[in-house]
N, C-alpha and C. Protein backbone atom coordinates (compact mmCIF):
# COMPACT_ATOMS: atom_id res chain seq x y z
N UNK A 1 -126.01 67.88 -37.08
CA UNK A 1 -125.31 66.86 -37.87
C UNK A 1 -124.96 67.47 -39.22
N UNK A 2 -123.79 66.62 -39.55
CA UNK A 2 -123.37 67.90 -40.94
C UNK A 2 -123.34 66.54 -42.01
N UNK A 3 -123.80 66.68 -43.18
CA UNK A 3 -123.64 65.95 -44.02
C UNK A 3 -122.83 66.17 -45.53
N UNK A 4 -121.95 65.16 -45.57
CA UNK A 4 -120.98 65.84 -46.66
C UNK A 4 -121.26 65.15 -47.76
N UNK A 5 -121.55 66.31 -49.12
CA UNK A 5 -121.96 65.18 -50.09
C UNK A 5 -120.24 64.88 -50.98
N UNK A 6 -120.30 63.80 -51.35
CA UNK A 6 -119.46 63.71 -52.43
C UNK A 6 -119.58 63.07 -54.00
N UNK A 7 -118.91 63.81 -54.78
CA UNK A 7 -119.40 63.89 -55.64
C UNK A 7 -118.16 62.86 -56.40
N UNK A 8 -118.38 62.32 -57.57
CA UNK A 8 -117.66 61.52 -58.45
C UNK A 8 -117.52 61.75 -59.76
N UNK A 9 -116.64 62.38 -60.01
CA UNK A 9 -116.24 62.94 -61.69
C UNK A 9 -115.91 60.95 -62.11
N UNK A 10 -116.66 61.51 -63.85
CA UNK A 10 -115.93 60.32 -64.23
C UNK A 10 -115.13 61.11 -65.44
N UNK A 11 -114.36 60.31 -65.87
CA UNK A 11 -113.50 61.63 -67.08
C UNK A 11 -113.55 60.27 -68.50
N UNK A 12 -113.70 60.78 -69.70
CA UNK A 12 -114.46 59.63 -70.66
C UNK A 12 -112.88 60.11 -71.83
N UNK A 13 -112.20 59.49 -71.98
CA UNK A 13 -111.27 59.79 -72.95
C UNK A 13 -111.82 59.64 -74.65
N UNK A 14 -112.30 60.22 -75.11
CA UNK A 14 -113.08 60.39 -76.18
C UNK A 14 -112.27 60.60 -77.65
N UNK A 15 -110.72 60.75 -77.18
CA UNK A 15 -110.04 60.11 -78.36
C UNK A 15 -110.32 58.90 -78.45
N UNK A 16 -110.16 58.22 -79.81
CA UNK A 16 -109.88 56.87 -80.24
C UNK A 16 -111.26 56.47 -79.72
N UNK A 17 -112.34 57.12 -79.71
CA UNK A 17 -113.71 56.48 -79.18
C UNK A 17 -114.18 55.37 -80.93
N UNK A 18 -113.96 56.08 -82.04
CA UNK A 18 -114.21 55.37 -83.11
C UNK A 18 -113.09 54.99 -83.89
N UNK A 19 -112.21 54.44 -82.84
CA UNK A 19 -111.04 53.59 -83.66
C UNK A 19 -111.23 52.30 -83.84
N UNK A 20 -110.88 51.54 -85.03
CA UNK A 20 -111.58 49.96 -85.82
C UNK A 20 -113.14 50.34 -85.15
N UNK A 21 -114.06 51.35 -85.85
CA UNK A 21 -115.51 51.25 -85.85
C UNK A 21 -115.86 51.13 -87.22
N UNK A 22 -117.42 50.49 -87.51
CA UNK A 22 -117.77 51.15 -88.58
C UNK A 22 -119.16 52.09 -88.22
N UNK A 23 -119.78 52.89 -88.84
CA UNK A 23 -120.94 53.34 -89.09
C UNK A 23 -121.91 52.99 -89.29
N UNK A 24 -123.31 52.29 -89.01
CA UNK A 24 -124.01 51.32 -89.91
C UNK A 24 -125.50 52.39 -90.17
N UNK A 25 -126.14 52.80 -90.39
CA UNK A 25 -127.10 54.32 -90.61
C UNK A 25 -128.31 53.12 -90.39
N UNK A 26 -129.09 53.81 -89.47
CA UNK A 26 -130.04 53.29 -88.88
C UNK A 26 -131.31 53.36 -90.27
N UNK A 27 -131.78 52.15 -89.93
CA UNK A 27 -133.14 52.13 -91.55
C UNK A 27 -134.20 53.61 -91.74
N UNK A 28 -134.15 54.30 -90.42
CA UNK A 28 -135.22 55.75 -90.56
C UNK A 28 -133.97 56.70 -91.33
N UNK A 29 -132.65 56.19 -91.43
CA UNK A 29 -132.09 57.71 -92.30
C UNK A 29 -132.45 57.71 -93.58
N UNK A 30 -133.12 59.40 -93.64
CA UNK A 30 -133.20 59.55 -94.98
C UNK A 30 -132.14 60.51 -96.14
N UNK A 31 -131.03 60.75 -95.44
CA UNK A 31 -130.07 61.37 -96.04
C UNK A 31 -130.09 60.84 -97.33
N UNK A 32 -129.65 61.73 -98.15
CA UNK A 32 -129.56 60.68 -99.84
C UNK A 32 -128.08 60.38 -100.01
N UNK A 33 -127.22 61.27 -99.26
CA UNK A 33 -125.92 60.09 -99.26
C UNK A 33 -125.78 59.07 -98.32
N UNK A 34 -125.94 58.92 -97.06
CA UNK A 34 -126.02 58.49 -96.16
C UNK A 34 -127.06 57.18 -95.81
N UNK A 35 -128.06 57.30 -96.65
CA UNK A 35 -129.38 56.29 -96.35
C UNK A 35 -128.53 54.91 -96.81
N UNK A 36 -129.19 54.00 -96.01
CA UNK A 36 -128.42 52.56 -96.17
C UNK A 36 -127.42 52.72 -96.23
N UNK A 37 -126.22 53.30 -95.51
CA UNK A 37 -125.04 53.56 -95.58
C UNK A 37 -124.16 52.61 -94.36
N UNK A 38 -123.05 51.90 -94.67
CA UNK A 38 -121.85 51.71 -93.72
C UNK A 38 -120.65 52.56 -94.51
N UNK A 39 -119.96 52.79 -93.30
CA UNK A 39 -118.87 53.77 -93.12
C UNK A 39 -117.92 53.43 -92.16
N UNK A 40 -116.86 53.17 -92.82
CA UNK A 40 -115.27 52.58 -91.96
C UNK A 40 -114.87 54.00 -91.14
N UNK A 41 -114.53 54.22 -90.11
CA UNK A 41 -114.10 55.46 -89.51
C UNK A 41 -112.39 55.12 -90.15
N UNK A 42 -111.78 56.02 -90.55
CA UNK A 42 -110.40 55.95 -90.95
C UNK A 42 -109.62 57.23 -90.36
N UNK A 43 -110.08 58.05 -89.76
CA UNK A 43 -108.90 58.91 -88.78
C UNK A 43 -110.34 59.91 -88.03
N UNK A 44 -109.51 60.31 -86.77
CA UNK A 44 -110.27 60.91 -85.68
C UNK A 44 -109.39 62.21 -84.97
N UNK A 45 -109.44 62.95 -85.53
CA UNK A 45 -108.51 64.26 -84.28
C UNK A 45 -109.86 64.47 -82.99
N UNK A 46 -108.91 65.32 -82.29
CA UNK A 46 -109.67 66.28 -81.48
C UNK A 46 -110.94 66.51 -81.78
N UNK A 47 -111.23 67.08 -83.01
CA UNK A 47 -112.13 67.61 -83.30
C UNK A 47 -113.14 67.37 -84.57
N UNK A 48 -112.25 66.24 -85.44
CA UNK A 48 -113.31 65.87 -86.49
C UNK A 48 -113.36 64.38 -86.28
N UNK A 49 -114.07 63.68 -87.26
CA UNK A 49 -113.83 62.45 -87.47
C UNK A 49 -114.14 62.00 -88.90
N UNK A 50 -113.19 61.26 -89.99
CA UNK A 50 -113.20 61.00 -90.94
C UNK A 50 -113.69 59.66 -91.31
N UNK A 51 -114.79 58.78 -92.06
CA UNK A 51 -114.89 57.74 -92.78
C UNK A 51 -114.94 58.19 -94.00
N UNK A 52 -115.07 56.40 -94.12
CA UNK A 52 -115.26 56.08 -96.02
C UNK A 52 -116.40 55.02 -96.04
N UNK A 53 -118.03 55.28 -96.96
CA UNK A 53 -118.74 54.60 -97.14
C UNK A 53 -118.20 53.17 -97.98
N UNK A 54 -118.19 52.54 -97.30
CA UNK A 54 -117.88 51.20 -98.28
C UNK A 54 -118.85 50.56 -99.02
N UNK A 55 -120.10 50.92 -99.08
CA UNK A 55 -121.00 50.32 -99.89
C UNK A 55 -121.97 50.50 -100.70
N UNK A 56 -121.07 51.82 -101.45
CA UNK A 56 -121.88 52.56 -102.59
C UNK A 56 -121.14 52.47 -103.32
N UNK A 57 -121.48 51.68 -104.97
CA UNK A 57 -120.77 51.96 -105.99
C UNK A 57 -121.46 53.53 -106.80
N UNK A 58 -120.03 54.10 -107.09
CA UNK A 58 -120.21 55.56 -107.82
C UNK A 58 -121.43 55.56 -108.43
N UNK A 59 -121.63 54.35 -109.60
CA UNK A 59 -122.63 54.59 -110.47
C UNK A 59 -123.86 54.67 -110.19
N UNK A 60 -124.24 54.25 -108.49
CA UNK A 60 -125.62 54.72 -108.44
C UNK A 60 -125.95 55.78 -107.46
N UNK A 61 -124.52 56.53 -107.79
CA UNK A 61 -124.92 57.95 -107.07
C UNK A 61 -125.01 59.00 -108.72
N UNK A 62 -126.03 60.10 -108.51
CA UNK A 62 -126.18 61.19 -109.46
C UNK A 62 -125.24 62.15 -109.57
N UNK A 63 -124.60 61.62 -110.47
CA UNK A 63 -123.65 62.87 -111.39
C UNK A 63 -123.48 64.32 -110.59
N UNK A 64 -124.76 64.33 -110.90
CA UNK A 64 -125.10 66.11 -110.94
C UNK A 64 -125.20 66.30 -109.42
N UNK A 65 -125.11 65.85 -108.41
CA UNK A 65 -124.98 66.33 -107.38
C UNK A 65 -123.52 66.41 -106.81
N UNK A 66 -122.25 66.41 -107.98
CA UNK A 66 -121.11 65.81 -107.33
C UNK A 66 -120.68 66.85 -107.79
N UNK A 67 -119.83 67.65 -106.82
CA UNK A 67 -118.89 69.18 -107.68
C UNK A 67 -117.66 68.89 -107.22
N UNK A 68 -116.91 69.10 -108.59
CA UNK A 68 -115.50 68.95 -108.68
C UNK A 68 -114.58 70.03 -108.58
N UNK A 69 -113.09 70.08 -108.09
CA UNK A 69 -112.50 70.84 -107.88
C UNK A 69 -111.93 71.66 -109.03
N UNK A 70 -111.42 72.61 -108.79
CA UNK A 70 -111.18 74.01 -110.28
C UNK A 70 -109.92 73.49 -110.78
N UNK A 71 -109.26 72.55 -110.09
CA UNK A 71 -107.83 72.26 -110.49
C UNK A 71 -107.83 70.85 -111.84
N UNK A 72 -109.20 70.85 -111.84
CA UNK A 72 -109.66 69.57 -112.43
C UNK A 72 -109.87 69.95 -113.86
N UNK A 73 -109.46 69.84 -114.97
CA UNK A 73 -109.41 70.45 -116.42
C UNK A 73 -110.80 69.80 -116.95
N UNK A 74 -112.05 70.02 -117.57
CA UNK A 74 -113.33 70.09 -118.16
C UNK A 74 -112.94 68.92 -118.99
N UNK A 75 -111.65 68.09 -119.67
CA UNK A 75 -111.54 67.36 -119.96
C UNK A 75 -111.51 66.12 -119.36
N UNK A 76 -110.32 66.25 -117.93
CA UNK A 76 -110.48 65.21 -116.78
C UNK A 76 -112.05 64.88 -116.36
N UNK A 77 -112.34 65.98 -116.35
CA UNK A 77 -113.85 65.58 -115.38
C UNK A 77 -114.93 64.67 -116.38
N UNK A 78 -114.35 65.15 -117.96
CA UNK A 78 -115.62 64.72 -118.67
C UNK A 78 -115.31 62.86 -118.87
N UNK A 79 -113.92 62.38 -118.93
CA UNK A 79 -113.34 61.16 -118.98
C UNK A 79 -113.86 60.76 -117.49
N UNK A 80 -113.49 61.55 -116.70
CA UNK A 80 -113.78 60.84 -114.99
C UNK A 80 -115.39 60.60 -115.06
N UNK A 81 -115.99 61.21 -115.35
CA UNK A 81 -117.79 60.64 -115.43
C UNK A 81 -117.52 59.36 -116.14
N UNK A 82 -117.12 59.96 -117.29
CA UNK A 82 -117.37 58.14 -117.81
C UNK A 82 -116.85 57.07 -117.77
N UNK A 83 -115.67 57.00 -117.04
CA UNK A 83 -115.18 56.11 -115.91
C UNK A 83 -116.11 55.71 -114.94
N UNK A 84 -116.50 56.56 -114.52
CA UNK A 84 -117.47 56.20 -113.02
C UNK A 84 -118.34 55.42 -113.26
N UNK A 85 -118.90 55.98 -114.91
CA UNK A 85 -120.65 54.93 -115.34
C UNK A 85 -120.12 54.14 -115.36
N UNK A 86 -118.73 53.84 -115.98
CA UNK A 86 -118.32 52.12 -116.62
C UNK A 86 -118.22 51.04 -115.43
N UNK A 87 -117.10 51.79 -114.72
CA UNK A 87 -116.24 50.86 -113.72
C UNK A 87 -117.50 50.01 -112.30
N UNK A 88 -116.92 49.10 -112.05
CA UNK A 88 -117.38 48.75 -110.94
C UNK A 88 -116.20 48.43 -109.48
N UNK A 89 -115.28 49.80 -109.88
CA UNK A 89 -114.21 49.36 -108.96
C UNK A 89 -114.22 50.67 -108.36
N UNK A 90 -114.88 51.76 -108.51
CA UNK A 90 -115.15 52.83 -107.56
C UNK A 90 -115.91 53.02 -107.46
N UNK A 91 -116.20 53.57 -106.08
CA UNK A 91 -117.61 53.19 -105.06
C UNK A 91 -116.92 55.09 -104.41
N UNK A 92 -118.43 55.30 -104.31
CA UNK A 92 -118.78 56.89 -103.39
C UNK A 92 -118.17 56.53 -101.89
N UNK A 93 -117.41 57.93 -101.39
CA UNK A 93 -116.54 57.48 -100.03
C UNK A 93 -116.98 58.47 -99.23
N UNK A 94 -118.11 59.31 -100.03
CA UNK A 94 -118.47 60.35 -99.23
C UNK A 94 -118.61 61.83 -99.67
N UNK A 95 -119.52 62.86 -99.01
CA UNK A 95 -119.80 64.04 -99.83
C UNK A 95 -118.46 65.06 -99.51
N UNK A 96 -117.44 64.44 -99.18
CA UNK A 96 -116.54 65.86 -99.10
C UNK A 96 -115.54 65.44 -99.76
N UNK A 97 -114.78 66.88 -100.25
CA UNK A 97 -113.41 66.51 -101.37
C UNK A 97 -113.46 65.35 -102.19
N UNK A 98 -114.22 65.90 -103.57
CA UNK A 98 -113.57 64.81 -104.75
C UNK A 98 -112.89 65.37 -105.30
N UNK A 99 -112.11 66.03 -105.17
CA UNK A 99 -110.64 65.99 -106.11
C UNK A 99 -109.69 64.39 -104.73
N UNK A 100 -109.98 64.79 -104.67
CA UNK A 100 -109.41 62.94 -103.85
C UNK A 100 -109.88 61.38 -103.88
N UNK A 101 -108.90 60.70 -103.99
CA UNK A 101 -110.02 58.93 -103.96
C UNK A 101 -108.88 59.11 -103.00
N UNK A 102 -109.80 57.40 -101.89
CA UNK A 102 -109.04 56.78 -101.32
C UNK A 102 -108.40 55.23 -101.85
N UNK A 103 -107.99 54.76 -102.12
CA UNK A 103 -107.18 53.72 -103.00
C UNK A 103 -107.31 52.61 -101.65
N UNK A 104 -107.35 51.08 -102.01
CA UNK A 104 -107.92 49.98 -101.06
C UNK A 104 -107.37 48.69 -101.96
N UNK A 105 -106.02 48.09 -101.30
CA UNK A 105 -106.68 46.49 -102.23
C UNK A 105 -107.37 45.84 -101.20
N UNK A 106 -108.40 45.47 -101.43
CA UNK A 106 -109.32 44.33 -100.46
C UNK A 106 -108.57 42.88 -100.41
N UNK A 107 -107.29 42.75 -101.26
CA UNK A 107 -106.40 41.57 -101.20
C UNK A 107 -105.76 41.38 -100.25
N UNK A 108 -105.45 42.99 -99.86
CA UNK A 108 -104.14 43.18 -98.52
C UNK A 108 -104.71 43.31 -97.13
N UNK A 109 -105.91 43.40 -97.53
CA UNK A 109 -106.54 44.11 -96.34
C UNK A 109 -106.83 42.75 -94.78
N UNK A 110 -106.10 43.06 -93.66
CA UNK A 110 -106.37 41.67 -92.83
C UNK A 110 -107.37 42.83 -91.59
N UNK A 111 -106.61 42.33 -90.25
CA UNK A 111 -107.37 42.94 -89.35
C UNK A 111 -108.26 44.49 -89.54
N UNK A 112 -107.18 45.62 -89.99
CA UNK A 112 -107.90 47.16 -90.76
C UNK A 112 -107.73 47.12 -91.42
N UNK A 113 -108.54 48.33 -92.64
CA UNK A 113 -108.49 48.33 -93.73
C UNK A 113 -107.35 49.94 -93.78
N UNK A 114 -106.33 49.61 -94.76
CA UNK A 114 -105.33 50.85 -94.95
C UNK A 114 -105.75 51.43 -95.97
N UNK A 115 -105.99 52.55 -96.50
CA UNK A 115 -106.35 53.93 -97.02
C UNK A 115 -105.11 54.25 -97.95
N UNK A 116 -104.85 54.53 -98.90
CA UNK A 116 -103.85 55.39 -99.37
C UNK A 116 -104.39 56.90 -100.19
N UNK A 117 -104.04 58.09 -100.09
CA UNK A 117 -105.07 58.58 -100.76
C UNK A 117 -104.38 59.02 -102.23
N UNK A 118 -104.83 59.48 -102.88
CA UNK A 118 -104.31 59.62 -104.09
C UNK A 118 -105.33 61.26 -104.69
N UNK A 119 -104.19 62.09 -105.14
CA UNK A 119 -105.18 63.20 -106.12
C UNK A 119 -105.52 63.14 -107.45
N UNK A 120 -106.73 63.11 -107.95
CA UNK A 120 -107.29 62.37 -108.85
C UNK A 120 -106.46 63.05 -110.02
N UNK A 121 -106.37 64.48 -110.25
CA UNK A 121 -105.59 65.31 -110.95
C UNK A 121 -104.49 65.16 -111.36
N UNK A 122 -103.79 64.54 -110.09
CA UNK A 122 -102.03 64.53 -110.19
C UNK A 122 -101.61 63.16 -110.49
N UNK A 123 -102.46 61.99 -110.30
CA UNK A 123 -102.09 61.03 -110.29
C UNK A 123 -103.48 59.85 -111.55
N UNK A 124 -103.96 60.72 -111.85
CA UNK A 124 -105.00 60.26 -112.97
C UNK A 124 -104.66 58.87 -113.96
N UNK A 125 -103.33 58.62 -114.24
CA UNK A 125 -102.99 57.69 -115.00
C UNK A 125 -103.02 56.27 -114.13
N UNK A 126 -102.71 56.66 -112.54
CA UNK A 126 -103.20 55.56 -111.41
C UNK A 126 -104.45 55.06 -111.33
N UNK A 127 -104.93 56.21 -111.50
CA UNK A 127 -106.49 56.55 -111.30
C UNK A 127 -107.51 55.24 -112.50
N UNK A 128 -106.97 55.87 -113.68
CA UNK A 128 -107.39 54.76 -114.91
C UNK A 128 -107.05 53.04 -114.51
N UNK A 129 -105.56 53.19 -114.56
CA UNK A 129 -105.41 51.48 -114.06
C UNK A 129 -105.68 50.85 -113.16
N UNK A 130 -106.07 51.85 -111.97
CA UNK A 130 -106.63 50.60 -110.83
C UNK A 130 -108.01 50.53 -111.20
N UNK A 131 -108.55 51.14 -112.25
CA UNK A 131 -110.31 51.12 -112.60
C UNK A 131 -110.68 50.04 -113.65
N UNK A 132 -109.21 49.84 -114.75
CA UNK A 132 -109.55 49.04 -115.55
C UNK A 132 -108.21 47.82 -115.92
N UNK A 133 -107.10 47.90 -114.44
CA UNK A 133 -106.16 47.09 -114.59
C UNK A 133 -106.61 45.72 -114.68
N UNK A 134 -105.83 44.76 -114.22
CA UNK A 134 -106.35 43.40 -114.01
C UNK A 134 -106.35 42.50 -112.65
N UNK A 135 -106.04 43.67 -111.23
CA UNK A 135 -106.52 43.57 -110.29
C UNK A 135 -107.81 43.69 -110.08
N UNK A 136 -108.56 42.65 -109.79
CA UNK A 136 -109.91 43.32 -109.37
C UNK A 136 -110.41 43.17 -108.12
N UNK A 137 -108.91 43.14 -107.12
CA UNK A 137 -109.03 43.50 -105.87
C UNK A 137 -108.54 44.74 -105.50
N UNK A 138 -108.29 45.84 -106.42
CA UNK A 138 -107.98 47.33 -106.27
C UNK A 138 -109.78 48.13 -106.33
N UNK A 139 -110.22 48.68 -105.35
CA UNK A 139 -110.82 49.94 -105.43
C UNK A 139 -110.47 51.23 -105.26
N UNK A 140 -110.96 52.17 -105.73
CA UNK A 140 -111.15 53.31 -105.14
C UNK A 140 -112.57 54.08 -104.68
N UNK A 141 -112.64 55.09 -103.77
CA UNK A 141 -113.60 55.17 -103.11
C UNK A 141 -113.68 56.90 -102.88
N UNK A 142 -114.29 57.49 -104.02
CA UNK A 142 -114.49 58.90 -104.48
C UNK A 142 -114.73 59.60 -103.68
N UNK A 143 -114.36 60.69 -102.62
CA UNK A 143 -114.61 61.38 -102.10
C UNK A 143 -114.31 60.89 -100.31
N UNK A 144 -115.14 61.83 -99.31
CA UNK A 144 -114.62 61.18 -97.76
C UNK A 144 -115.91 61.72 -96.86
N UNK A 145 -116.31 61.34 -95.90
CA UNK A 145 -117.44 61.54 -94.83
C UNK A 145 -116.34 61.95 -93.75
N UNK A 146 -116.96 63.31 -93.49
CA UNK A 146 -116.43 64.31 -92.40
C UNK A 146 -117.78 64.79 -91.09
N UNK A 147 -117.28 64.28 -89.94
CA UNK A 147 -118.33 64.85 -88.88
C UNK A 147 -117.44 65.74 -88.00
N UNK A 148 -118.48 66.92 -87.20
CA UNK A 148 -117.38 67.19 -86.32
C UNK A 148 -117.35 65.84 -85.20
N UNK A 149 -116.68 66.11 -84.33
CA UNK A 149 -116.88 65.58 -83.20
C UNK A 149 -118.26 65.47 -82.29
N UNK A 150 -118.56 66.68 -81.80
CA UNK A 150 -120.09 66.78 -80.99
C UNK A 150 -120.77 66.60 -82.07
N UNK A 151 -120.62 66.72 -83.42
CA UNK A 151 -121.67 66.68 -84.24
C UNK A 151 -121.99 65.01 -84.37
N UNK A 152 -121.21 64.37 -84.62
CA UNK A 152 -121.28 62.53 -85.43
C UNK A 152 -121.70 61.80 -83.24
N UNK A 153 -121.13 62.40 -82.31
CA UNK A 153 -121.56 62.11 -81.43
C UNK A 153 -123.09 62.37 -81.53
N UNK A 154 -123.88 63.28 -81.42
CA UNK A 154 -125.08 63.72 -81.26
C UNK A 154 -125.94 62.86 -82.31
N UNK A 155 -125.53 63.07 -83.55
CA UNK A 155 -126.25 61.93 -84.47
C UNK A 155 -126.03 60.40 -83.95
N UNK A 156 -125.22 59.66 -83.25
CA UNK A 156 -125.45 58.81 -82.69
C UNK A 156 -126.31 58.08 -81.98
N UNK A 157 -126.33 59.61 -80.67
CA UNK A 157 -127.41 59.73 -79.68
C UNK A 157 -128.91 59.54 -80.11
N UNK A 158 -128.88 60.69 -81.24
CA UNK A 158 -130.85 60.59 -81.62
C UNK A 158 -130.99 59.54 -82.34
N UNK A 159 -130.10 58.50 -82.81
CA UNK A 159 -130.42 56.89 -83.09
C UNK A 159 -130.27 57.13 -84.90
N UNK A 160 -129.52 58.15 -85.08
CA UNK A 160 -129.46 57.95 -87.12
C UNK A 160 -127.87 57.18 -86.90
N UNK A 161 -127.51 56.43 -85.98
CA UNK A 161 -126.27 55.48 -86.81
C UNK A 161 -126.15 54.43 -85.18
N UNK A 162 -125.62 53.31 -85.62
CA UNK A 162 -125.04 52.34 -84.72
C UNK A 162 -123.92 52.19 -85.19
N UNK A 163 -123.79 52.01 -83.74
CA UNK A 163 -121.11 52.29 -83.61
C UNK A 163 -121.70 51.08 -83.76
N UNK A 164 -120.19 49.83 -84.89
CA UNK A 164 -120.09 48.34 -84.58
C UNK A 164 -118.33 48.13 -84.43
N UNK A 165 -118.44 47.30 -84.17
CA UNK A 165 -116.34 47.18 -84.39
C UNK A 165 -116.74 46.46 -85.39
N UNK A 166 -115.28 46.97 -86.38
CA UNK A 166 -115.10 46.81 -88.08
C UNK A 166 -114.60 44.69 -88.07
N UNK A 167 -115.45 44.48 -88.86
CA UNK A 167 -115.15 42.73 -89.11
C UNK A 167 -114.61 42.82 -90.90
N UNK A 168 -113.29 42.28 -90.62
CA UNK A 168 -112.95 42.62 -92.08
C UNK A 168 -113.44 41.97 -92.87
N UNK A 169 -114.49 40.74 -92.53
CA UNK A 169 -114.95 39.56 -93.39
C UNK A 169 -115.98 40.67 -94.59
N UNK A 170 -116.65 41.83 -93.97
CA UNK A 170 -117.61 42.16 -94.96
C UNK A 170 -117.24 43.45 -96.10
N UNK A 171 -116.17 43.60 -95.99
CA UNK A 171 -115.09 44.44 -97.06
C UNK A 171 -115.64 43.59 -98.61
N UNK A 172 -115.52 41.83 -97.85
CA UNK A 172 -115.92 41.27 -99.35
C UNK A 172 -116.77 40.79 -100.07
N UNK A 173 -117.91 41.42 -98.92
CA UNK A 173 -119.37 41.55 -99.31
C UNK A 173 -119.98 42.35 -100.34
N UNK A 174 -120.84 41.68 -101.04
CA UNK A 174 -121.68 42.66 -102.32
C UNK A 174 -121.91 43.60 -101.61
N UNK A 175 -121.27 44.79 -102.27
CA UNK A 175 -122.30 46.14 -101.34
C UNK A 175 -123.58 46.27 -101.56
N UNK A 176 -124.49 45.80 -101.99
CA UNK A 176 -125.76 45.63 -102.16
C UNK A 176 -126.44 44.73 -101.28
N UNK A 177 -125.33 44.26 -100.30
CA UNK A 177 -126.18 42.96 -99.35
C UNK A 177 -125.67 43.65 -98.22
N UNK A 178 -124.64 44.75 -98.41
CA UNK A 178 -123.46 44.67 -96.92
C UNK A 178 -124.72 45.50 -96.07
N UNK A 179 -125.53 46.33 -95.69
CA UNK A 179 -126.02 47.16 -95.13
C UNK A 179 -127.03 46.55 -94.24
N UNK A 180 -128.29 45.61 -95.36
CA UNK A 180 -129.15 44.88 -94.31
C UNK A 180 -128.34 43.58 -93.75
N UNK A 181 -127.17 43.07 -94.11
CA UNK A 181 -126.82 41.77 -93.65
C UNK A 181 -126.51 42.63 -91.77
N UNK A 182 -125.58 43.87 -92.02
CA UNK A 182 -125.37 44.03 -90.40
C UNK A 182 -126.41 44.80 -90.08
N UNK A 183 -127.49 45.17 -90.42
CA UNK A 183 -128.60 45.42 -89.92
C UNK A 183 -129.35 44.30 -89.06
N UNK A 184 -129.42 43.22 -90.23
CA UNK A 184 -129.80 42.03 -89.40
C UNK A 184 -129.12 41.35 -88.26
N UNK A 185 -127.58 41.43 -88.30
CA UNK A 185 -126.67 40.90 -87.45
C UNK A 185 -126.89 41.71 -86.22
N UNK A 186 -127.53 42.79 -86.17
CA UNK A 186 -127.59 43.46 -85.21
C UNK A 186 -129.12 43.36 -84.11
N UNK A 187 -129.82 42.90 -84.75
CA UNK A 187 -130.64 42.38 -84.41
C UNK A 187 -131.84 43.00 -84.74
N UNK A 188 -131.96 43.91 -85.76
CA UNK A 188 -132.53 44.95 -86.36
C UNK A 188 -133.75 44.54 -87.49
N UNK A 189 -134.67 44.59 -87.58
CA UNK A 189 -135.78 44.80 -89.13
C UNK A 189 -135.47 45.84 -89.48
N UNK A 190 -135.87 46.23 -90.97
CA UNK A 190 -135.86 47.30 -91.69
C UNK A 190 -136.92 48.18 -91.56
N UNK A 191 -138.43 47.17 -91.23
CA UNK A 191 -139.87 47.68 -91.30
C UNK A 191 -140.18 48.06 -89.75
N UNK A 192 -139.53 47.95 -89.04
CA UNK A 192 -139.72 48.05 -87.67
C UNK A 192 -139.49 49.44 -87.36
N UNK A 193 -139.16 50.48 -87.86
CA UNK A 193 -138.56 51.99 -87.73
C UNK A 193 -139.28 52.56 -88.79
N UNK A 194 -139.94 53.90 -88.24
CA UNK A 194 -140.71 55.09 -88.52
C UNK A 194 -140.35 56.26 -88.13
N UNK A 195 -140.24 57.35 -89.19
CA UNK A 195 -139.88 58.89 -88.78
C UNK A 195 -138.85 59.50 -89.75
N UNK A 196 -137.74 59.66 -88.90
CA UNK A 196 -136.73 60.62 -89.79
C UNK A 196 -135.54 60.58 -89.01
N UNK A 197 -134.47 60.36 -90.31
CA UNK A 197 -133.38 60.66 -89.78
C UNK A 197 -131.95 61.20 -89.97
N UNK A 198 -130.50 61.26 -90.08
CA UNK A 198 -129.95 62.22 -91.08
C UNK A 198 -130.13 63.79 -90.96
N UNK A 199 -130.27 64.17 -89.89
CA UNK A 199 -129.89 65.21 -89.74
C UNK A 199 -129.11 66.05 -89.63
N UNK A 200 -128.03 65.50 -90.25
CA UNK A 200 -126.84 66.42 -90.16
C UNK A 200 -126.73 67.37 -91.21
């Protein structure tokens, strides 16, 4: 008797796997950018995938861990710090490229949130008025979160983040509440998780 095995490919189209996602960083990450972190995914190639933390304002990230680009004059940078202490309209978007913000009115924003980016250098006089205009539905959001692909997959897997689909209702959430509110929505404690996480 002959027995034939057959086998079943499944094929997983892994573009657009984190399109309208957000990021939500599981309570064991201890990354220091990343800990208590949500993150809007805002573009995905082949091979990387780009967010923006939405719920860190600049000022309570440390200065001194932030390096700026050479195109940036010792004067810009020294006005751009003290912008950052003042304002409460830019929020950290992530540890890669700050010579860039991403620009956001939370006014316009319905089903996704649209991105515009802006170079802090070239466009600096933008930069000032959406920080101290009289919109105070304009942010910007300093810098960008870059994974590779197998990489932000794999951190998934060992449990340092939960995929959610993006609800635009919490764009207009205190970022100081936004992290445990979908922690909790998720069905999650904070005290319930032990170890380590953030390994990237």
């Amino acid at each position: 008797m002959v027995f034939i095995q057959k086998r079943i490919y499944v094929y997983i189209n892994l573009m657009n796997l984190y399109q309208n996602k957000v990021l939500v960083a599981m309570p064991n990450m201890v990354d220091s950018f990343f800990s208590k972190s949500v993150v809007v995914i805002t573009k995905e190639t082949s091979e990387t995938v780009e967010g923006i933390i939405l719920n860190k304002p600049v000022s309570q990230v440390k200065l001194s861990s932030l390096s700026f680009e050479e195109n940036e004059t010792a004067q810009q940078e020294k006005i751009l710090k003290k912008l950052i202490s003042q304002s409460g309209r830019l929020f950290f978007g992530g540890p890669v490229d700050f010579s860039t913000a991403s620009f956001l009115d939370v006014g316009s924003s319905k089903d996704r949130l649209s991105f515009d980016e802006i170079v802090i250098a070239r466009d600096f006089s933008f930069f000032q008025k959406v920080l101290f205009g009289e919109n105070k539905n304009q942010r910007l959001y300093f810098g960008k979160s870059v994974w590779g692909r197998g990489q932000l997959f794999e951190e998934i897997a060992c449990g340092d983040w939960l995929l959610k689909d993006f609800d635009p209702q919490i764009i207009n959430m205190e970022a100081k509440i936004m992290w445990e509110f979908l922690i909790s929505s998720l069905g999650l404690e904070t005290y319930t998780f032990i170890g380590e996480g953030g390994r990237s």
